[in-house]
N, C-alpha and C. Protein backbone atom coordinates (compact mmCIF):
# COMPACT_ATOMS: atom_id res chain seq x y z
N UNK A 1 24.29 -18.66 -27.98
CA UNK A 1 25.43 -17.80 -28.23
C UNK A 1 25.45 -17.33 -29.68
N UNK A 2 25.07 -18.21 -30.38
CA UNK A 2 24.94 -17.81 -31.70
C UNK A 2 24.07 -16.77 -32.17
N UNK A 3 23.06 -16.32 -31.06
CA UNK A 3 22.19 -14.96 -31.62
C UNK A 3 22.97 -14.39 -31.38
N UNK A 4 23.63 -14.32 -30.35
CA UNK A 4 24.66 -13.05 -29.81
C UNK A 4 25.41 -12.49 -30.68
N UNK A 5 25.79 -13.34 -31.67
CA UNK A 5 26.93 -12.70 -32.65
C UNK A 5 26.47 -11.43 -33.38
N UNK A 6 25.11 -11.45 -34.14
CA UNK A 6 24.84 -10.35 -34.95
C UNK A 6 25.24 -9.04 -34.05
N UNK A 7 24.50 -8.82 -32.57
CA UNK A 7 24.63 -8.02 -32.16
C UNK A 7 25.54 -7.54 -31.59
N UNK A 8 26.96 -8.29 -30.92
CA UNK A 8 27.89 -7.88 -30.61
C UNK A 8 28.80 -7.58 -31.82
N UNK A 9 28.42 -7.91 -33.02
CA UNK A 9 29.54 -7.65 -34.09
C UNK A 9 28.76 -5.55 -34.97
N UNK A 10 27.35 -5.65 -34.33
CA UNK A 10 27.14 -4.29 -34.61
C UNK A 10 27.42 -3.06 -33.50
N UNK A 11 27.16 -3.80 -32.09
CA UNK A 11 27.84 -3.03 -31.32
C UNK A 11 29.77 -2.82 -31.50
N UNK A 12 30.18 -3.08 -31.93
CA UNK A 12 31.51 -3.01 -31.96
C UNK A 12 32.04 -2.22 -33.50
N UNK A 13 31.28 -2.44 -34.13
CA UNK A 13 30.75 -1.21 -35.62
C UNK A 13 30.34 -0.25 -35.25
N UNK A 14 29.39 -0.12 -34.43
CA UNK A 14 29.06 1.24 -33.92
C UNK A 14 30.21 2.00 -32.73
N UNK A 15 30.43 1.56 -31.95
CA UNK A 15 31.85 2.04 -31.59
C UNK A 15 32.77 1.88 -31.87
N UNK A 16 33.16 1.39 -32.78
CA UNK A 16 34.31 1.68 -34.24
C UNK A 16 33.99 2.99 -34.92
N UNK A 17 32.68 3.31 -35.02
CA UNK A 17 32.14 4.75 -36.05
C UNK A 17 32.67 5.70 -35.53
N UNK A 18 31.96 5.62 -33.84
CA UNK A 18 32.45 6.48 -32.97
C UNK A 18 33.40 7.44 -32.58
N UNK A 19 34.48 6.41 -32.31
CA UNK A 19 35.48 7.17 -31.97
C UNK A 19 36.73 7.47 -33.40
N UNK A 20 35.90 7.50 -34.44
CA UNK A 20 36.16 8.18 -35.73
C UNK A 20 36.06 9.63 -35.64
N UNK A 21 36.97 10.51 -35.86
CA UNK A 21 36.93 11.87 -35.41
C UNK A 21 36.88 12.93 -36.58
N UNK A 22 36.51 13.80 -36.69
CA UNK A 22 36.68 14.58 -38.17
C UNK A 22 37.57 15.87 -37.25
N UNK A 23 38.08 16.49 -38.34
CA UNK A 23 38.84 18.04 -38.55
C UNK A 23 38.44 18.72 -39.66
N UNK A 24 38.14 19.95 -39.70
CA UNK A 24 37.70 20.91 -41.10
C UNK A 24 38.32 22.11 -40.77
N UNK A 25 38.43 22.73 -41.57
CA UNK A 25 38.87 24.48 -41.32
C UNK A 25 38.65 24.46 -42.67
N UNK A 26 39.31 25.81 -42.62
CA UNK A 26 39.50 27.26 -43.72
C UNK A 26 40.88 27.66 -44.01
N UNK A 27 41.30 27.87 -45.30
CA UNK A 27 43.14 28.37 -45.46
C UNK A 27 42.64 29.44 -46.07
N UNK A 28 42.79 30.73 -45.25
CA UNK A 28 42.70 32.32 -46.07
C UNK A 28 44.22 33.16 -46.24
N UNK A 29 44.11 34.15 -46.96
CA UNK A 29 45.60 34.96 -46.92
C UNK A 29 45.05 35.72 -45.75
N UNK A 30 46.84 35.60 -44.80
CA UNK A 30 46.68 36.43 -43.94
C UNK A 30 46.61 38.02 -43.71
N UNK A 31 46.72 38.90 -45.24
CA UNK A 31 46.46 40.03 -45.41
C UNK A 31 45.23 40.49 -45.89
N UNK A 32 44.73 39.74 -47.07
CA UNK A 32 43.22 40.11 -47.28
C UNK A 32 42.02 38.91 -46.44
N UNK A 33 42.58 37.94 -46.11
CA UNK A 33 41.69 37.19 -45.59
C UNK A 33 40.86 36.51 -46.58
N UNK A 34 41.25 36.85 -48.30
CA UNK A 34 40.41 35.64 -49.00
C UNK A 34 41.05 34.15 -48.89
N UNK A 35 39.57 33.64 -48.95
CA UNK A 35 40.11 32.36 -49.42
C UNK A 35 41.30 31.82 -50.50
N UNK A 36 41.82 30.58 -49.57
CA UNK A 36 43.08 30.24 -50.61
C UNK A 36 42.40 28.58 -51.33
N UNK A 37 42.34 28.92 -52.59
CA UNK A 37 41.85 27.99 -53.36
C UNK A 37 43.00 27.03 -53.54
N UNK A 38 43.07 25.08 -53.20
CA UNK A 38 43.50 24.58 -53.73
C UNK A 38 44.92 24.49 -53.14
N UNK A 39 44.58 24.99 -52.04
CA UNK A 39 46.21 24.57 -50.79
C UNK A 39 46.14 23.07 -50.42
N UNK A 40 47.16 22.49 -50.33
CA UNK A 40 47.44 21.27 -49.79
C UNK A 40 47.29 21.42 -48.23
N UNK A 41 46.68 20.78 -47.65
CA UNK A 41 46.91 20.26 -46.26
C UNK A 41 47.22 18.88 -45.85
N UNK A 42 48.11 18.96 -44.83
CA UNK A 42 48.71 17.39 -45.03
C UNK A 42 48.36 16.74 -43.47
N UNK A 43 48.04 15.95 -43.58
CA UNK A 43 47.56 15.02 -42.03
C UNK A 43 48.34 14.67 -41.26
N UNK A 44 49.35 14.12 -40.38
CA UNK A 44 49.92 13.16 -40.16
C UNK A 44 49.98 12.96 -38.57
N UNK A 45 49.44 11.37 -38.42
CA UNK A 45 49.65 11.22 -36.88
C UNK A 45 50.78 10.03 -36.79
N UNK A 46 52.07 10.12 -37.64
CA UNK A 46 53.17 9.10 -37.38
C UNK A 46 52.94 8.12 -38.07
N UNK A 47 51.68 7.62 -38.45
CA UNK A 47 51.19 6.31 -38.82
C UNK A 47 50.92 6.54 -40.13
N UNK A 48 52.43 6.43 -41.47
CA UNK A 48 52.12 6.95 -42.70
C UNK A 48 50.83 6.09 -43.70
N UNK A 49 50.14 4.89 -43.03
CA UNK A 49 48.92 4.59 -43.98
C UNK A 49 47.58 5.04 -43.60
N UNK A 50 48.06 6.48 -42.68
CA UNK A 50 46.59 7.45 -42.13
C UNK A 50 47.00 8.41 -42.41
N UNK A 51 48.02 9.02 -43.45
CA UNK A 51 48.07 10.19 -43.56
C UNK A 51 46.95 10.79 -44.51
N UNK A 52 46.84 11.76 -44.29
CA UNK A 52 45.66 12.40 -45.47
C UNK A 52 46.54 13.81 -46.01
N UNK A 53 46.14 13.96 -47.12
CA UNK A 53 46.19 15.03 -48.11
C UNK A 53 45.24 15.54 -48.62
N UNK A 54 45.12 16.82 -48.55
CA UNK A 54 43.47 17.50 -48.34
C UNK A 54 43.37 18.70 -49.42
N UNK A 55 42.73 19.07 -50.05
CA UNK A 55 42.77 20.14 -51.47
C UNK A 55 41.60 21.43 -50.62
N UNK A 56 41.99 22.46 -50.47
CA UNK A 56 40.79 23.38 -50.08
C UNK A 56 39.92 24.02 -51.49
N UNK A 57 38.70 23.99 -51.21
CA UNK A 57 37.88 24.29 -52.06
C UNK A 57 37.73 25.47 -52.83
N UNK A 58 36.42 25.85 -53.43
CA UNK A 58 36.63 27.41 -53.75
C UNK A 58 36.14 28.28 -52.69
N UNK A 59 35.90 27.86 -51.74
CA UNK A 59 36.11 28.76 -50.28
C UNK A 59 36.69 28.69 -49.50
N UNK A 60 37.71 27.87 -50.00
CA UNK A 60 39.32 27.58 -48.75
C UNK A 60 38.63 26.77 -47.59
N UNK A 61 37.77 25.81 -47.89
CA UNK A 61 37.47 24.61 -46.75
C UNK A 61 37.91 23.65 -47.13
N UNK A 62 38.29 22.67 -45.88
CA UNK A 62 39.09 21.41 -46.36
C UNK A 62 37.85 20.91 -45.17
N UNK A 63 37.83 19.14 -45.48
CA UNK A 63 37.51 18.24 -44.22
C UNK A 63 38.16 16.99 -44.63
N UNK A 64 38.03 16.67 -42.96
CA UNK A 64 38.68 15.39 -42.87
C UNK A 64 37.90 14.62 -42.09
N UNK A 65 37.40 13.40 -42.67
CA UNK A 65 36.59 12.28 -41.86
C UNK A 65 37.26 11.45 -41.47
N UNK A 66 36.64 10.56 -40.51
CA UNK A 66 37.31 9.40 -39.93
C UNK A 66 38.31 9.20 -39.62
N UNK A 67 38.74 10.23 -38.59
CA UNK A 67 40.26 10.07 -38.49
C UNK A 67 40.39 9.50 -37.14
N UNK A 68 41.72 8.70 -36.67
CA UNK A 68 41.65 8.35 -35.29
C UNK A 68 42.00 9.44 -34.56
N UNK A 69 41.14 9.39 -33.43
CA UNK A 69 41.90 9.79 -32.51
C UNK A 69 43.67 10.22 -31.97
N UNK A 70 44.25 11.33 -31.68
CA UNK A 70 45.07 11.63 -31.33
C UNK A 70 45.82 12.72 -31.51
N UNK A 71 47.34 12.57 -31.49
CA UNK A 71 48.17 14.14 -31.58
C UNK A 71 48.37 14.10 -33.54
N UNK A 72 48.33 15.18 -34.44
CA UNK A 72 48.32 14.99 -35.76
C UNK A 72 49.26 16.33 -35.74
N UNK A 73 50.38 15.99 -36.85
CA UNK A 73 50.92 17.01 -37.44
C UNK A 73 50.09 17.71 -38.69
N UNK A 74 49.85 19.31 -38.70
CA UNK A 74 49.44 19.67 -39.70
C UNK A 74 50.22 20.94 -40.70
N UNK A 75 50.31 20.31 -41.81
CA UNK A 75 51.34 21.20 -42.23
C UNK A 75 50.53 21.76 -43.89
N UNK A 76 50.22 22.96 -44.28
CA UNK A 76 49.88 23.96 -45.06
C UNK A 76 50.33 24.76 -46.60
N UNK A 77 50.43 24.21 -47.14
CA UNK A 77 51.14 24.69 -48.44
C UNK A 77 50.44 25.22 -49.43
N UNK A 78 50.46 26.20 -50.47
CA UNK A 78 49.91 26.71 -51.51
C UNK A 78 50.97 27.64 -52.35
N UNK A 79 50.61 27.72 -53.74
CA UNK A 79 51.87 28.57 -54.52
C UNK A 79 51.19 30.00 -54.44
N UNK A 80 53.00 30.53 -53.99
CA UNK A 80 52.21 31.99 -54.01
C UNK A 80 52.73 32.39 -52.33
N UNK A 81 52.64 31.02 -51.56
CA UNK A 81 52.38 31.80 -50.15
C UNK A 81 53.79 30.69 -49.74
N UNK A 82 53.55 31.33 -48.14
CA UNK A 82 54.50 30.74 -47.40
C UNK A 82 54.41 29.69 -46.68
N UNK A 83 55.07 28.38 -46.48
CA UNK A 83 53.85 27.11 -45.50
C UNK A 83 54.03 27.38 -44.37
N UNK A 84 53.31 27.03 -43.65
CA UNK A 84 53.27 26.81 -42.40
C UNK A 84 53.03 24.85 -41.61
N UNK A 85 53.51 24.99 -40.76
CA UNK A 85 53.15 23.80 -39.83
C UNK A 85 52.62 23.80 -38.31
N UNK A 86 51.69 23.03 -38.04
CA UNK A 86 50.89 23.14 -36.79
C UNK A 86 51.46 21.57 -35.76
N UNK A 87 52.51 22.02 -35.29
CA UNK A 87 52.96 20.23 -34.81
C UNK A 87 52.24 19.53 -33.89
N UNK A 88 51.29 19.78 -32.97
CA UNK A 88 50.46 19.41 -32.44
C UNK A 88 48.93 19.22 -32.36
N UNK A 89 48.02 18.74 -33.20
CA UNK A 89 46.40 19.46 -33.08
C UNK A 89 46.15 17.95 -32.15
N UNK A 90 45.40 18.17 -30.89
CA UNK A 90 45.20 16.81 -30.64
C UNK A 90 43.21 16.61 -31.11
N UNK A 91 43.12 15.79 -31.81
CA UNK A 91 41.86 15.10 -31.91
C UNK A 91 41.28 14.49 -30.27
N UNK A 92 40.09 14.89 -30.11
CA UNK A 92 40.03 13.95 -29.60
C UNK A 92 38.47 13.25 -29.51
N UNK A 93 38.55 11.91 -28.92
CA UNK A 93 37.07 11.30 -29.37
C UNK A 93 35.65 12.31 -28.89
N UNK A 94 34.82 11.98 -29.96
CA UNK A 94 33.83 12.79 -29.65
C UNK A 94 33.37 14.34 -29.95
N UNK A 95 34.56 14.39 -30.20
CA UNK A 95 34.80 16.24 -30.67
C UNK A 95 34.71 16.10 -31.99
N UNK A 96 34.38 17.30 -32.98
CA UNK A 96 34.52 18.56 -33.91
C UNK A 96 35.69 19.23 -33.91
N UNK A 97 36.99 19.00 -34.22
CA UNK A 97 37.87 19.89 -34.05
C UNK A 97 37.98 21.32 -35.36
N UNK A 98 37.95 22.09 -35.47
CA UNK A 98 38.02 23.53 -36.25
C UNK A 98 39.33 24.12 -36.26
N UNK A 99 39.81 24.80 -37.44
CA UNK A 99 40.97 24.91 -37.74
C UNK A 99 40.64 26.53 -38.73
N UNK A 100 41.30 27.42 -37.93
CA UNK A 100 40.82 28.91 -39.13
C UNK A 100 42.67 28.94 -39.47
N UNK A 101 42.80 28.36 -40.41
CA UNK A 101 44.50 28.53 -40.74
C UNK A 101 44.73 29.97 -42.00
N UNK A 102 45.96 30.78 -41.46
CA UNK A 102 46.25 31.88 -42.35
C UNK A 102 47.84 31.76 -43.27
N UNK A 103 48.01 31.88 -44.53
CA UNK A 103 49.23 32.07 -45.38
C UNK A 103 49.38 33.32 -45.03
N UNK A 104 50.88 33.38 -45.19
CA UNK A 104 51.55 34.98 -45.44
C UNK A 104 52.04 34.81 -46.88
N UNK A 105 51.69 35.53 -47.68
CA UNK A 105 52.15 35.98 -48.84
C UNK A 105 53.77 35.39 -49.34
N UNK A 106 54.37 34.92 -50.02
CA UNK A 106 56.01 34.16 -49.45
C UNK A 106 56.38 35.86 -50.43
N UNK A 107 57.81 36.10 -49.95
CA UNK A 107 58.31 37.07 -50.18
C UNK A 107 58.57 36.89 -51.97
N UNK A 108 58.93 37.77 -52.82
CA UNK A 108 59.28 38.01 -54.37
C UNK A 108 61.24 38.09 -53.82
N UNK A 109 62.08 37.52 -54.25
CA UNK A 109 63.49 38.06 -54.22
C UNK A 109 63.57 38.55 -55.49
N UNK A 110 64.36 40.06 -55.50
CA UNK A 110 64.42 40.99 -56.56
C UNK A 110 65.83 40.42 -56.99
C-alpha cells in the first residue's frame, strides 16, 4: 500500500490541475473599438478568498488562471468610461471561456 501513495497523491494533483479553468478577453471602447488600457476587472464567484482583480494590458487583454469552476460575477471599470457588470459567466470544467467586453464612454455633465 505504501507504493500506492506516490501515485494516488499525483493522480489527484493532476485532477486538481484539471478542473482549474481559465477566462481571458479584451476591454475596448465601444465607439472606436481601441483598446482600454488598465481597466479593472473584477472576478467573483461568492467565495471572497477567490476573487480576482485583473489590470488589462496595453492591448486591453486580461487573463485569469486557475479558477474554479462555476457561475462568476464580472464586473468592468476604467476612468473615463462607464462600468458595466456581467452577473452570470458560467466557467465550466474543461473549457476556454472568452470574453470580447465593450465601455461606453461615461457621459461629461456640463
Amino acid at each position: 500500500m505504501r507504493s500506492l501513495y506516490p501515485l494516488l497523491v499525483a493522480l489527484l494533483i493532476g485532477h486538481a490541475a484539471s478542473t482549474q479553468e481559465m477566462l481571458r478577453g479584451r476591454v475596448r471602447d465601444a465607439i472606436t473599438g481601441s483598446p482600454i488600457v488598465g481597466a479593472e476587472v473584477h472576478l467573483s464567484n461568492g467565495r471572497p478568498q477567490q476573487d480576482r482583480l485583473l489590470i488589462t494590458d496595453s492591448l486591453g487583454y486580461f487573463t485569469a488562471e486557475m479558477l474554479p469552476p462555476g457561475i462568476y460575477l464580472c464586473s468592468v471599470q476604467a476612468a473615463g468610461y462607464e462600468a458595466i457588470r456581467i452577473p452570470e459567466i458560467q466557467l465550466v470544467a474543461a473549457r476556454q471561456t472568452v470574453l470580447d467586453l465593450f465601455l461606453k464612454p461615461a457621459s461629461v455633465a456640463l
